[in-house]
Protein backbone atom coordinates (compact mmCIF):
# COMPACT_ATOMS: atom_id res chain seq x y z
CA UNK A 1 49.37 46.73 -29.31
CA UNK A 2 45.91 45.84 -30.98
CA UNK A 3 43.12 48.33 -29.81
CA UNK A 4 40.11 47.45 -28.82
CA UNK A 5 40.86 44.70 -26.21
CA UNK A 6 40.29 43.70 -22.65
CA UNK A 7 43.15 43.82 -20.45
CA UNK A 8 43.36 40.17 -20.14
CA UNK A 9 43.20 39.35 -23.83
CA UNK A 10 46.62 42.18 -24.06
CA UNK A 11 48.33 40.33 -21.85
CA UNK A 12 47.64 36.94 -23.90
CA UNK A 13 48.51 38.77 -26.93
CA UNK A 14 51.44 40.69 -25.14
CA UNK A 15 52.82 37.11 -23.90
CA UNK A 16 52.26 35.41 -26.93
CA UNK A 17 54.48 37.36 -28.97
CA UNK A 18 56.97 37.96 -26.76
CA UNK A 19 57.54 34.53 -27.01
CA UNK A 20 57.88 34.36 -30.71
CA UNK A 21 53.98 32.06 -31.19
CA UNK A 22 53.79 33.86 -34.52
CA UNK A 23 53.22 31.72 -37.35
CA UNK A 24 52.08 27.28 -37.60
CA UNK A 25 55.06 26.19 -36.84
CA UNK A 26 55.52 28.22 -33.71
CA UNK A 27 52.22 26.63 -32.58
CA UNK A 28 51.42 26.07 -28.59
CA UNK A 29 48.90 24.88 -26.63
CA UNK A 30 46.41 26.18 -23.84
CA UNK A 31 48.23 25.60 -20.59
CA UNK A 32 51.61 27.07 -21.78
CA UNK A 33 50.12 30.51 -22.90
CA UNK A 34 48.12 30.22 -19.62
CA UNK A 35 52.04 30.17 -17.87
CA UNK A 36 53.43 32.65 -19.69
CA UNK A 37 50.38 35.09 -19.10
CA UNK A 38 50.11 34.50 -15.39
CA UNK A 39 46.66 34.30 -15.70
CA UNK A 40 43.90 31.63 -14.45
CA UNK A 41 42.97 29.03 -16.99
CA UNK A 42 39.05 30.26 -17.41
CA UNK A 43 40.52 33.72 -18.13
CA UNK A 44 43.13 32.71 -20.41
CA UNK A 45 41.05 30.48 -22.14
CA UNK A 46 38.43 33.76 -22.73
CA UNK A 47 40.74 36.18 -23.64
CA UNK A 48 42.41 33.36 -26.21
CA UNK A 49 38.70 33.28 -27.80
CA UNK A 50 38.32 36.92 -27.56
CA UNK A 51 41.37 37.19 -29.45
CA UNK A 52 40.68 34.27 -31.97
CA UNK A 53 37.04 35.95 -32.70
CA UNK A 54 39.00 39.13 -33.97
CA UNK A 55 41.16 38.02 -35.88
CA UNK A 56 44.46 38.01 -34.04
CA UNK A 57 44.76 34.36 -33.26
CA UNK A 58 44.31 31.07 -34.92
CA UNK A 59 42.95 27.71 -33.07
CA UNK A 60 44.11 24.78 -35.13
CA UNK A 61 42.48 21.19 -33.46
CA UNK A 62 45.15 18.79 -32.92
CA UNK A 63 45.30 15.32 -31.25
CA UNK A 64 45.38 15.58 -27.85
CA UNK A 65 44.57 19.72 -26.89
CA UNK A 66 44.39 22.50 -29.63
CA UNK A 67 47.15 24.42 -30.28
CA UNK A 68 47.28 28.60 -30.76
CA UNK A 69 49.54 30.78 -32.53
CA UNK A 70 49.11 34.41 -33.31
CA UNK A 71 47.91 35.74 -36.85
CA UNK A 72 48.84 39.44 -36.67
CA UNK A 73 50.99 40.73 -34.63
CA UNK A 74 49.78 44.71 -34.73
């Protein structure tokens, strides 16, 4: 687990890669991490930034919402 972040942004990263979002082609978008995290949106949505801003996760802009997939996994 990455050190350094806020409970909520673990348990986006924890959720993320426990359901295999590593990588482009694993790609996902908002409101399915926000599921699988059991968090509310505004929080997920934070923590996704949080985790984007160090380096963990990439936001790629697609058509209709972004999509997010995880950079590192350590």
């Amino acid at each position: 687990m990455p050190e350094g972040l806020s409970p909520n942004a673990e348990k986006v990263f924890r959720a993320m890669k426990d359901a295999g979002i590593v990588g482009e082609e694993k790609m996902t978008d908002a409101q399915r991490i926000t599921n699988m995290s059991k968090l509310p949106k505004a929080q997920c949505l934070a923590a996704l930034q949080e985790l984007e801003k160090k380096g963990y996760v990439k936001r790629r802009a697609r058509e209709k919402s972004a999509g997010y997939y995880l950079i590192k996994t350590q």
